[in-house]
C-alpha atoms as a PDB file:
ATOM      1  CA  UNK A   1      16.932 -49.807  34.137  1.00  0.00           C
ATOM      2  CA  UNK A   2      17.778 -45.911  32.277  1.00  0.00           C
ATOM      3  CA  UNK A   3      17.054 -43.499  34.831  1.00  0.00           C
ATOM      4  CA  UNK A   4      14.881 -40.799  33.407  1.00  0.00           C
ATOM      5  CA  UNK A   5      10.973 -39.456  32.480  1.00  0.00           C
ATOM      6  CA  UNK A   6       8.254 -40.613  30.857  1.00  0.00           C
ATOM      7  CA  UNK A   7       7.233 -38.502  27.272  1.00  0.00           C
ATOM      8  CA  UNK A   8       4.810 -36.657  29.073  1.00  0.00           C
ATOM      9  CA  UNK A   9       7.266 -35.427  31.907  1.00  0.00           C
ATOM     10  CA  UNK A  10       9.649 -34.520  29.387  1.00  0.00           C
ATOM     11  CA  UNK A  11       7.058 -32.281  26.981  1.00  0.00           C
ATOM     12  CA  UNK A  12       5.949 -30.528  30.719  1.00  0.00           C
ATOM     13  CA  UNK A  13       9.485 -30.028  31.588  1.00  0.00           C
ATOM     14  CA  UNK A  14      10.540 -28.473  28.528  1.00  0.00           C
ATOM     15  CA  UNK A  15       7.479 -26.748  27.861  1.00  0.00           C
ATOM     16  CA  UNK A  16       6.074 -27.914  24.521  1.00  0.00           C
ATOM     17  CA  UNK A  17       3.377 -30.574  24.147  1.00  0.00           C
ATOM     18  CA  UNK A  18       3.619 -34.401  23.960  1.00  0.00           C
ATOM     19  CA  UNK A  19       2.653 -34.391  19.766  1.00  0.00           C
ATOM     20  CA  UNK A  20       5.478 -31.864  19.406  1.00  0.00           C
ATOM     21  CA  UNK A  21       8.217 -33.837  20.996  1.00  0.00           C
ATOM     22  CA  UNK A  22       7.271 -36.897  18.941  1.00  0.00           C
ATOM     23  CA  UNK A  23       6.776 -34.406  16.128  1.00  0.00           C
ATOM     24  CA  UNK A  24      10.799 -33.535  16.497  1.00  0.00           C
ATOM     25  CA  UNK A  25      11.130 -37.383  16.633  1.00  0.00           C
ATOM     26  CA  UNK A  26      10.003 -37.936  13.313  1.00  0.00           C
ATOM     27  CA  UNK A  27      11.937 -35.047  11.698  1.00  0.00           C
ATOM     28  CA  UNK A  28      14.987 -36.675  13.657  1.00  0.00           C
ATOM     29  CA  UNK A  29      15.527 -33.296  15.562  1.00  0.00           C
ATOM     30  CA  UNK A  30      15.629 -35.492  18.336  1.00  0.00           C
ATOM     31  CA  UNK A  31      16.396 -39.297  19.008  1.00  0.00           C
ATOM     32  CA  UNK A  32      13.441 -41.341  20.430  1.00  0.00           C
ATOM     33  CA  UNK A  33      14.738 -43.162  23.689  1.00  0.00           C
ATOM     34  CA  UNK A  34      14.908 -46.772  23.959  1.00  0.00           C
ATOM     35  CA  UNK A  35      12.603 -48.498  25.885  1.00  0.00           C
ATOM     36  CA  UNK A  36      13.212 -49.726  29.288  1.00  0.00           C
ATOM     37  CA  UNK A  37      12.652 -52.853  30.786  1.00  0.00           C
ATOM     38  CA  UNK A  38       9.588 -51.915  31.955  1.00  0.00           C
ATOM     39  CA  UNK A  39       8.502 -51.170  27.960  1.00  0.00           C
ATOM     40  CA  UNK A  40       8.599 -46.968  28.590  1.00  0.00           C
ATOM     41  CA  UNK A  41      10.788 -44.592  26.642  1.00  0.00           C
ATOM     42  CA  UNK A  42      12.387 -42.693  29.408  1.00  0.00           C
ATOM     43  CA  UNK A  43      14.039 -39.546  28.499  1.00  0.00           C
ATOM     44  CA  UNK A  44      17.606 -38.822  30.178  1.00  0.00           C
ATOM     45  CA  UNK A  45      19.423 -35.492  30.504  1.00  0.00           C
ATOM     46  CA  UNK A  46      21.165 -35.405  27.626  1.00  0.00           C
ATOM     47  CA  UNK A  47      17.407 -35.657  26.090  1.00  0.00           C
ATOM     48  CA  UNK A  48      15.642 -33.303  27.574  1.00  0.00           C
ATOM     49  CA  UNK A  49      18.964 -30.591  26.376  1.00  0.00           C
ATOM     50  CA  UNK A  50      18.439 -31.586  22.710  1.00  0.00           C
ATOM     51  CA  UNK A  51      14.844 -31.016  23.377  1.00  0.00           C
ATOM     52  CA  UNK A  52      15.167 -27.447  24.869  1.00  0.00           C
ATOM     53  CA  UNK A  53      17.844 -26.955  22.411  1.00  0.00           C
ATOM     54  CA  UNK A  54      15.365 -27.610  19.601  1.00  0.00           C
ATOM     55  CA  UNK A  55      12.261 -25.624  21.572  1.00  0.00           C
ATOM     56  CA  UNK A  56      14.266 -22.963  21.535  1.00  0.00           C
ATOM     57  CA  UNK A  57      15.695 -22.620  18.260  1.00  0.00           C
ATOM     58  CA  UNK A  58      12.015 -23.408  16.874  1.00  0.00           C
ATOM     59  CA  UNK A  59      10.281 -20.178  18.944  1.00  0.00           C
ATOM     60  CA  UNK A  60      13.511 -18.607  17.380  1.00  0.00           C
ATOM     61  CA  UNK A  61      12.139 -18.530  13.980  1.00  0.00           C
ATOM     62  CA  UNK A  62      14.328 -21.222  12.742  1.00  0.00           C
ATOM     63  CA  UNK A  63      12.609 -23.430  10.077  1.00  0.00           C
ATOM     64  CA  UNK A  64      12.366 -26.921  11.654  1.00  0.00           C
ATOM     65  CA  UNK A  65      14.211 -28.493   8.343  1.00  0.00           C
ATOM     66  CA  UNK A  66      17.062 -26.012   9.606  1.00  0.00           C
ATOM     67  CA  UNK A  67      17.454 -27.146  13.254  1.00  0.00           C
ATOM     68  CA  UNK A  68      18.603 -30.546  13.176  1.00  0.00           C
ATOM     69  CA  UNK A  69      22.094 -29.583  11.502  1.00  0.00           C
ATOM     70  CA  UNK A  70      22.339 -26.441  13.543  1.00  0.00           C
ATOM     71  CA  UNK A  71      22.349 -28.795  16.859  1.00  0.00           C
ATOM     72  CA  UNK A  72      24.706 -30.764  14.946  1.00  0.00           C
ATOM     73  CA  UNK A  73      26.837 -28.093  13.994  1.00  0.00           C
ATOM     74  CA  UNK A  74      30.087 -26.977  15.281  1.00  0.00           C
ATOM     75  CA  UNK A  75      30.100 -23.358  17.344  1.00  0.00           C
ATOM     76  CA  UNK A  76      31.344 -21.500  14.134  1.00  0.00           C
ATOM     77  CA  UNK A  77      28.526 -22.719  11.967  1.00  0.00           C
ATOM     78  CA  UNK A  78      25.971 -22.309  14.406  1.00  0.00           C
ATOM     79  CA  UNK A  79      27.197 -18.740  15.060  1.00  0.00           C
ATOM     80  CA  UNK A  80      26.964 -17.864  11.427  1.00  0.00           C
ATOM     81  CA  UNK A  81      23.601 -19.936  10.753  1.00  0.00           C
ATOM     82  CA  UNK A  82      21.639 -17.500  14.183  1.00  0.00           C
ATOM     83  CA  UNK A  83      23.331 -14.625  12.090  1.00  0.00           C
ATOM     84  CA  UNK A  84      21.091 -15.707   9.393  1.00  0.00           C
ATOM     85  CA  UNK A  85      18.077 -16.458  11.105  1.00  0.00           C
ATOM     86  CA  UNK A  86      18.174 -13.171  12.931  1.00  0.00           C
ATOM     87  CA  UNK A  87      18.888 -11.313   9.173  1.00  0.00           C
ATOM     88  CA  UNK A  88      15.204 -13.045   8.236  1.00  0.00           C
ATOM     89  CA  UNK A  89      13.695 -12.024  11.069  1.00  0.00           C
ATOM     90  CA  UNK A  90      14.803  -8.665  10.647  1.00  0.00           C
ATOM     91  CA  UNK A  91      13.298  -8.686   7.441  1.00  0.00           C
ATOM     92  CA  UNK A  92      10.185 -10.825   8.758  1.00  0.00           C
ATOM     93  CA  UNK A  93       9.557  -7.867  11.499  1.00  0.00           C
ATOM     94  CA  UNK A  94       9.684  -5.391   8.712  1.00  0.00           C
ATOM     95  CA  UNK A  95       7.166  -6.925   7.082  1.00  0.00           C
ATOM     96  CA  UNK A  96       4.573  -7.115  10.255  1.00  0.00           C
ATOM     97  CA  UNK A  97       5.451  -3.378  10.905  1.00  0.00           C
ATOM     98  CA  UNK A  98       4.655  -2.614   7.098  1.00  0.00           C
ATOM     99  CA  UNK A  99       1.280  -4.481   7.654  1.00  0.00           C
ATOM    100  CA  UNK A 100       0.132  -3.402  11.101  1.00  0.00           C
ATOM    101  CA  UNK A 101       0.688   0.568   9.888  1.00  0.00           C
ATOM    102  CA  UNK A 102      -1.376  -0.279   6.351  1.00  0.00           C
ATOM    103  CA  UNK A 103      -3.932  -1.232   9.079  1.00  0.00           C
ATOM    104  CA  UNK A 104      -3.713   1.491  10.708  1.00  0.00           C
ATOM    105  CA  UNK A 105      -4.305   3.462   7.403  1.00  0.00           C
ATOM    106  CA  UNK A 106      -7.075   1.693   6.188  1.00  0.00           C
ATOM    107  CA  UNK A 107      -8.775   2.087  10.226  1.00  0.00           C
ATOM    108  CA  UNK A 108      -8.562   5.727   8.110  1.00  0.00           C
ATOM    109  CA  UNK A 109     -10.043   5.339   4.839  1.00  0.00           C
ATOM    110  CA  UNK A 110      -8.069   7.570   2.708  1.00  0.00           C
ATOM    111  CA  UNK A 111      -4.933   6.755   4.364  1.00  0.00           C
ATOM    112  CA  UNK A 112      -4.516   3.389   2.648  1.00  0.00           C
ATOM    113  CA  UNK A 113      -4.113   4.174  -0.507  1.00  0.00           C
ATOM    114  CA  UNK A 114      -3.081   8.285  -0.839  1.00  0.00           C
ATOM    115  CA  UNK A 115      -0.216   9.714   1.434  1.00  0.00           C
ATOM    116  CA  UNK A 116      -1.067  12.222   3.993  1.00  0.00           C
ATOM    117  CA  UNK A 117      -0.932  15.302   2.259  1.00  0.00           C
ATOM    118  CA  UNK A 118      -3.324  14.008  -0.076  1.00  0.00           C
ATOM    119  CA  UNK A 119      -5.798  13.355   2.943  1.00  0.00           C
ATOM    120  CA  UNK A 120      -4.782  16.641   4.207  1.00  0.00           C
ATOM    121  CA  UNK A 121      -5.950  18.202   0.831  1.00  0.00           C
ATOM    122  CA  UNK A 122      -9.076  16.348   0.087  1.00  0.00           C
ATOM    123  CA  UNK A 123     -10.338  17.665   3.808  1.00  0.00           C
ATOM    124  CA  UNK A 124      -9.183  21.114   2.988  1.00  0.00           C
ATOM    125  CA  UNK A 125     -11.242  20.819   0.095  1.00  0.00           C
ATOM    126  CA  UNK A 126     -14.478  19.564   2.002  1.00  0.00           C
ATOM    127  CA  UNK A 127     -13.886  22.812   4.556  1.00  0.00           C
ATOM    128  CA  UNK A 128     -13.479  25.457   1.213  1.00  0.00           C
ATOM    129  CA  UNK A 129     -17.227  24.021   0.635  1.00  0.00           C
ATOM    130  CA  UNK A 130     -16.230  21.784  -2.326  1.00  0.00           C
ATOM    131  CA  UNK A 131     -19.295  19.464  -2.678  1.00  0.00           C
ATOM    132  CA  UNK A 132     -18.645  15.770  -1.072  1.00  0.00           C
ATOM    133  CA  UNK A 133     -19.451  14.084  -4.248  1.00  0.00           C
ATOM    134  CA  UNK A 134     -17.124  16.443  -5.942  1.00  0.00           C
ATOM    135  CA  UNK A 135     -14.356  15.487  -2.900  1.00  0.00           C
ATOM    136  CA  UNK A 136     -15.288  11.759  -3.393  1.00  0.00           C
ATOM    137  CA  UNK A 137     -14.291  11.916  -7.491  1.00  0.00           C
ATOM    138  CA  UNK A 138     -11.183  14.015  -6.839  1.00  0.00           C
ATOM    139  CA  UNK A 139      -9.971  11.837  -4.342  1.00  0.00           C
ATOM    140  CA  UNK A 140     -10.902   8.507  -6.664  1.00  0.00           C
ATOM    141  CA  UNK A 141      -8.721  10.231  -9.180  1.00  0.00           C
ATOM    142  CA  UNK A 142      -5.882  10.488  -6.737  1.00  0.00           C
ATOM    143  CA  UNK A 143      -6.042   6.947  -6.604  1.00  0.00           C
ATOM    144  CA  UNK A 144      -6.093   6.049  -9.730  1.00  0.00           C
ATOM    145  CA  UNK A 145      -3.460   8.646 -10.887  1.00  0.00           C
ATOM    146  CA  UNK A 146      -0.598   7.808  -7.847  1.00  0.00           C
ATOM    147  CA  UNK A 147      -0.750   4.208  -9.519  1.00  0.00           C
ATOM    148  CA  UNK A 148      -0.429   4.958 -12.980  1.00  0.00           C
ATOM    149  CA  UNK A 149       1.835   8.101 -12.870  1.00  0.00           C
ATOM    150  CA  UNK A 150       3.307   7.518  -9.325  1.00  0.00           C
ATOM    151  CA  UNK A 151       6.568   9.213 -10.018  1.00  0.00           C
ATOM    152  CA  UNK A 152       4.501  12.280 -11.174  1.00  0.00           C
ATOM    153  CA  UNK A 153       2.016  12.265  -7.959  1.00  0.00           C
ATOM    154  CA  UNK A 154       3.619  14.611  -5.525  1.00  0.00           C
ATOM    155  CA  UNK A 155       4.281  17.517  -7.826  1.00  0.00           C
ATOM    156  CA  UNK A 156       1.122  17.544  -9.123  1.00  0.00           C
ATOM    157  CA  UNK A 157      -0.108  17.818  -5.486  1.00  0.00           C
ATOM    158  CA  UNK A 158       2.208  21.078  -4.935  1.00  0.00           C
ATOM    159  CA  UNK A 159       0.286  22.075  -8.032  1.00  0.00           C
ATOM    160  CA  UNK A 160      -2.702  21.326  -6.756  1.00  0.00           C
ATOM    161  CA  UNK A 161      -2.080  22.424  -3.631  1.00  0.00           C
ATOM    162  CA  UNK A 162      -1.133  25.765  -4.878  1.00  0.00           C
ATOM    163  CA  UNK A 163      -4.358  25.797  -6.971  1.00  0.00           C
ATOM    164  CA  UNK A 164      -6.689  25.896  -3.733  1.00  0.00           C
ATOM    165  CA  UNK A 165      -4.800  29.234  -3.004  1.00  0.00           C
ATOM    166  CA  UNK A 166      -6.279  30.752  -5.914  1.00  0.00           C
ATOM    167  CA  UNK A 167      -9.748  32.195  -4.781  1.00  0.00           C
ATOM    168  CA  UNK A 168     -10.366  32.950  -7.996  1.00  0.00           C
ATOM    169  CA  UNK A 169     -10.380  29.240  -9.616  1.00  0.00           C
ATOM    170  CA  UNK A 170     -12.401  28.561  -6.748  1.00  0.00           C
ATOM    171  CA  UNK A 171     -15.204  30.765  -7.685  1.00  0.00           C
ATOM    172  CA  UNK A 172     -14.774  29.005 -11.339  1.00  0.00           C
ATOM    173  CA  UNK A 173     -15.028  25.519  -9.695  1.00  0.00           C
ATOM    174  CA  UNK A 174     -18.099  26.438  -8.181  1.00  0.00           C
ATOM    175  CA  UNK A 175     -19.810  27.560 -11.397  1.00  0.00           C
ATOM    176  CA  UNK A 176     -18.415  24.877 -13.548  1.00  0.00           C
ATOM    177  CA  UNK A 177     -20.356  22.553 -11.097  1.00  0.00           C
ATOM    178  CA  UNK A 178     -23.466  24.391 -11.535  1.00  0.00           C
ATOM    179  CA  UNK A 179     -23.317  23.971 -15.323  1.00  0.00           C
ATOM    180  CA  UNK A 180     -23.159  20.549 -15.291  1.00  0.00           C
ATOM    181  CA  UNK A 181     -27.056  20.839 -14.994  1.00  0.00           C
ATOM    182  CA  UNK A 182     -27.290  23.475 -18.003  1.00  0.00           C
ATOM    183  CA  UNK A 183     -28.646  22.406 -21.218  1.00  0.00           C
ATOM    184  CA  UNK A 184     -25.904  21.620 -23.421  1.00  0.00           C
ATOM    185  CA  UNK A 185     -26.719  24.111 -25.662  1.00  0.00           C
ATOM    186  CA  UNK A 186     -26.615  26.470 -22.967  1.00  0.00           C
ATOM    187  CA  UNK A 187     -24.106  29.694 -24.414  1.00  0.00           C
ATOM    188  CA  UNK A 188     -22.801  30.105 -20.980  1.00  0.00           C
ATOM    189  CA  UNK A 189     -20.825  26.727 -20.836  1.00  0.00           C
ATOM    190  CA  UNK A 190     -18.635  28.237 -23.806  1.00  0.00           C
ATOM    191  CA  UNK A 191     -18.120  31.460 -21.491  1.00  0.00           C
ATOM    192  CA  UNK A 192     -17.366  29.533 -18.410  1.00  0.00           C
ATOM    193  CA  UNK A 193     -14.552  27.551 -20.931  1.00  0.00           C
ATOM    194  CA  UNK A 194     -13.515  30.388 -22.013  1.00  0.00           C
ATOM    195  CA  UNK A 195     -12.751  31.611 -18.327  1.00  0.00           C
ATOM    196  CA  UNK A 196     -11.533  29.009 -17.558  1.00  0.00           C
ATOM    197  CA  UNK A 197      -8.885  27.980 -20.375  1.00  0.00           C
ATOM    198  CA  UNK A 198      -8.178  32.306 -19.735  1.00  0.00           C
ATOM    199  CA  UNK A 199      -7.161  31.716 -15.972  1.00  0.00           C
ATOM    200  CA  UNK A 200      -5.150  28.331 -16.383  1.00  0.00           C
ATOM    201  CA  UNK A 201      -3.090  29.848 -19.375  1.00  0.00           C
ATOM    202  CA  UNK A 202      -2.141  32.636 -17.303  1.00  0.00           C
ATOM    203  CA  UNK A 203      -0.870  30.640 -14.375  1.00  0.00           C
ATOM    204  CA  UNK A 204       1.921  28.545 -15.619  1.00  0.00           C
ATOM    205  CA  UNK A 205       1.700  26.458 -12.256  1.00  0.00           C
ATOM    206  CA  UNK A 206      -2.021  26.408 -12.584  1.00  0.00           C
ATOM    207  CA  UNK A 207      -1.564  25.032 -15.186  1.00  0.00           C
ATOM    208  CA  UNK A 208       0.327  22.042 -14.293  1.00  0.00           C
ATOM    209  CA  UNK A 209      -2.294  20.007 -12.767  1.00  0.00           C
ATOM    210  CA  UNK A 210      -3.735  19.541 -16.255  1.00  0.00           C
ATOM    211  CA  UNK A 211      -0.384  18.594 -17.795  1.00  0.00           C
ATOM    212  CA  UNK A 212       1.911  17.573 -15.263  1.00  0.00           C
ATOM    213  CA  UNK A 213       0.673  13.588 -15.150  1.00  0.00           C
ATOM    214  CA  UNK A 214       0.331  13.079 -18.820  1.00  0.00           C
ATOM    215  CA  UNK A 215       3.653  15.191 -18.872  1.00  0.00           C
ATOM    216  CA  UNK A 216       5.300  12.231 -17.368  1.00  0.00           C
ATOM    217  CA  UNK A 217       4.258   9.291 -19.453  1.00  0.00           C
ATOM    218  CA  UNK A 218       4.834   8.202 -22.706  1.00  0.00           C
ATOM    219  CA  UNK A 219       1.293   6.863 -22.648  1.00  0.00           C
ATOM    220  CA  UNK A 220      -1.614   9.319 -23.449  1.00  0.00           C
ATOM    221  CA  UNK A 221      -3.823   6.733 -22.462  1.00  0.00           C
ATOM    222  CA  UNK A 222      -2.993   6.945 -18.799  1.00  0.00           C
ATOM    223  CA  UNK A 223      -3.580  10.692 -18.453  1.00  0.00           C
ATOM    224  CA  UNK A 224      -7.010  10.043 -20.306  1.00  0.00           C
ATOM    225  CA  UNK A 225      -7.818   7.189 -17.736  1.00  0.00           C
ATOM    226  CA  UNK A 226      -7.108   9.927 -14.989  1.00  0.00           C
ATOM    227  CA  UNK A 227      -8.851  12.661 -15.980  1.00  0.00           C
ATOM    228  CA  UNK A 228     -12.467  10.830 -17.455  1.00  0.00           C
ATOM    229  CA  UNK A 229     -12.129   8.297 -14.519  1.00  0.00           C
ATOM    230  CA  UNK A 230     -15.705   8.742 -12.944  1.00  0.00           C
ATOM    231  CA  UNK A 231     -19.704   8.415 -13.231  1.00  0.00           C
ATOM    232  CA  UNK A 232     -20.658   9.863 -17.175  1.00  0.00           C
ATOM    233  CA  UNK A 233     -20.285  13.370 -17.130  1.00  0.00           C
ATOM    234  CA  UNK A 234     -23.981  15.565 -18.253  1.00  0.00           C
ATOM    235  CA  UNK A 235     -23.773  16.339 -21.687  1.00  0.00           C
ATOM    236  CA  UNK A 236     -23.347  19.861 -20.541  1.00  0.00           C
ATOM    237  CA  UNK A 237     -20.192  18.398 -18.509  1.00  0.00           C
ATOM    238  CA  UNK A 238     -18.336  16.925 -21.071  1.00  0.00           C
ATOM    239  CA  UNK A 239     -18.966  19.750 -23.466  1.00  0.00           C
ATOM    240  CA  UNK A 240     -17.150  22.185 -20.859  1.00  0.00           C
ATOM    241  CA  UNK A 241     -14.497  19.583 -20.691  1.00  0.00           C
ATOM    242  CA  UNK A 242     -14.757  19.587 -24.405  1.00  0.00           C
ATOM    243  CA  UNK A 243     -14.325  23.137 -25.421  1.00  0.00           C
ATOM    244  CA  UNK A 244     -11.529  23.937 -21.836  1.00  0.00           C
ATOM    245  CA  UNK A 245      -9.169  21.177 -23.548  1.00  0.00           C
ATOM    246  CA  UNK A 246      -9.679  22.156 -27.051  1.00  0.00           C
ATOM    247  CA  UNK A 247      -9.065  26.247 -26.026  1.00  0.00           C
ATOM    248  CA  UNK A 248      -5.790  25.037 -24.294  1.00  0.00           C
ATOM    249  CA  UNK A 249      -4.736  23.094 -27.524  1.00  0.00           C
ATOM    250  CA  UNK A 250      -5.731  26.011 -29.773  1.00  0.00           C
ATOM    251  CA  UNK A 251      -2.881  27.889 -26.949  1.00  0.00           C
ATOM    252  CA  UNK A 252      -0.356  25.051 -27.653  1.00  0.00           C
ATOM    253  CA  UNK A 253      -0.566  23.099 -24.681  1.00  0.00           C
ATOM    254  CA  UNK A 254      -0.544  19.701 -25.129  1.00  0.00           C
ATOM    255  CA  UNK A 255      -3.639  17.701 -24.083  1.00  0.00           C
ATOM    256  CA  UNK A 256      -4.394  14.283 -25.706  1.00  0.00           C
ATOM    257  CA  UNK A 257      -7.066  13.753 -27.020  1.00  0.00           C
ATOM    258  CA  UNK A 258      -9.630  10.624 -26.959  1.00  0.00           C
ATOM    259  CA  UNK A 259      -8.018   9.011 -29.521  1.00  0.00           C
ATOM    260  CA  UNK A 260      -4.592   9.428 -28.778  1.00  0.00           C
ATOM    261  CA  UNK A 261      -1.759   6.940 -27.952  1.00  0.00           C
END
């Protein structure tokens, strides 16, 4: 009679569960035991190591289809094969990392999708007394623009950043807000273009966080995506937008148009 355990003895003493051990059987990982004389498969020494070895390789990250030459492998091979397995998990633990900080960020709103100066601006924008709708459309913007003109994204945010300096654009902001409601026929929506186009046109840098994305692509259309992403403007809106764009053509700055390609 083969000295030795029963299945179940052998799963406890290794630590995995009975299914798994006949699991490894069937991929061959591990030879099923003759039966005894008494009609039980009884599982020696030399079994129980090839099970362990197996165990252990598998809670290694090694693909099961893997482990059965590894075992069979000489110390070389096997060497060289663990270098490989520890490469993927390497690369398998960067991934997790990547994915438990992008949960982290989206725990933050913002976070996921705009880097942290962005956040950092869009609050410093709510605490200059920017309205939160206004905040909310600026930072939908960012969104949108970072994936179409990523490479362009951070220096238009030293632009932009530079434009919250300006105390004086501020003041503009705040009444190009208010005539949103104005009739569009309203002759102080040509004066507050006017003023506007004026104070961009003098500030070179300023005037960067009109051109500086569309600056970057060959494709109008992207910049045009960026800057009439949003709800429909008022009619008194988009003729501000209307008549600041077509004063800062009329200066030679390039803005496309609608139509443009």
């Amino acid at each position: 009679m083969r000295h030795g355990v029963t299945i179940g003895q052998a799963a406890a003493f290794v630590g995995v569960t009975v299914k798994t051990v006949r699991h490894y059987h069937k991929l061959g990982l591990v030879e099923e035991p003759e039966r005894d004389s008494s009609g039980y498969r009884r599982y020696g020494s030399a079994d129980l190591l090839r099970l362990v070895q197996a165990r252990t390789l598998a809670a290694a990250g090694v693909p099961l289809a893997e482990i059965g030459p590894l075992l069979d492998a000489d110390a070389a091979l096997f060497a060289a094969a663990l270098a490989d397995v520890e490469r993927q998990l390497d690369e398998r633990i960067e991934e997790l990392i990547g994915r438990r900080d992008m949960l982290h960020r989206l725990a933050d709103g913002d976070r996921a999708l705009l880097p942290d100066r962005a956040v950092a601006l869009l609050k410093r924008m709510l605490g200059l007394g920017f309205p939160a709708d206004e905040v909310a459309a600026t930072r939908e913007g960012w969104v949108l623009a970072k994936a179409l003109v990523p490479e362009g994204f951070d220096d238009y945010l030293a632009h932009f950043e530079h434009a919250l300096e300006d105390t004086r654009l501020a003041a503009l902001g705040k009444r190009v807000i208010e005539a949103a409601a104005w009739e569009p026929d309203d002759p102080r929506i040509a004066e507050v273009a006017t003023a506007a186009a004026d104070h961009y046109l003098a500030d070179p840098v300023l005037l960067k966080t009109v051109t500086g994305l569309q600056a970057r692509t060959e494709a109008a259309t992207r910049y045009t995506l960026i800057a009439h992403h949003g709800q429909a403007p008022t009619p008194a809106a988009a003729r501000l937008a209307e008549l600041f764009e077509s004063k800062l053509r009329a200066a030679g700055v390039h803005i496309p148009g609608p139509g443009s390609r």
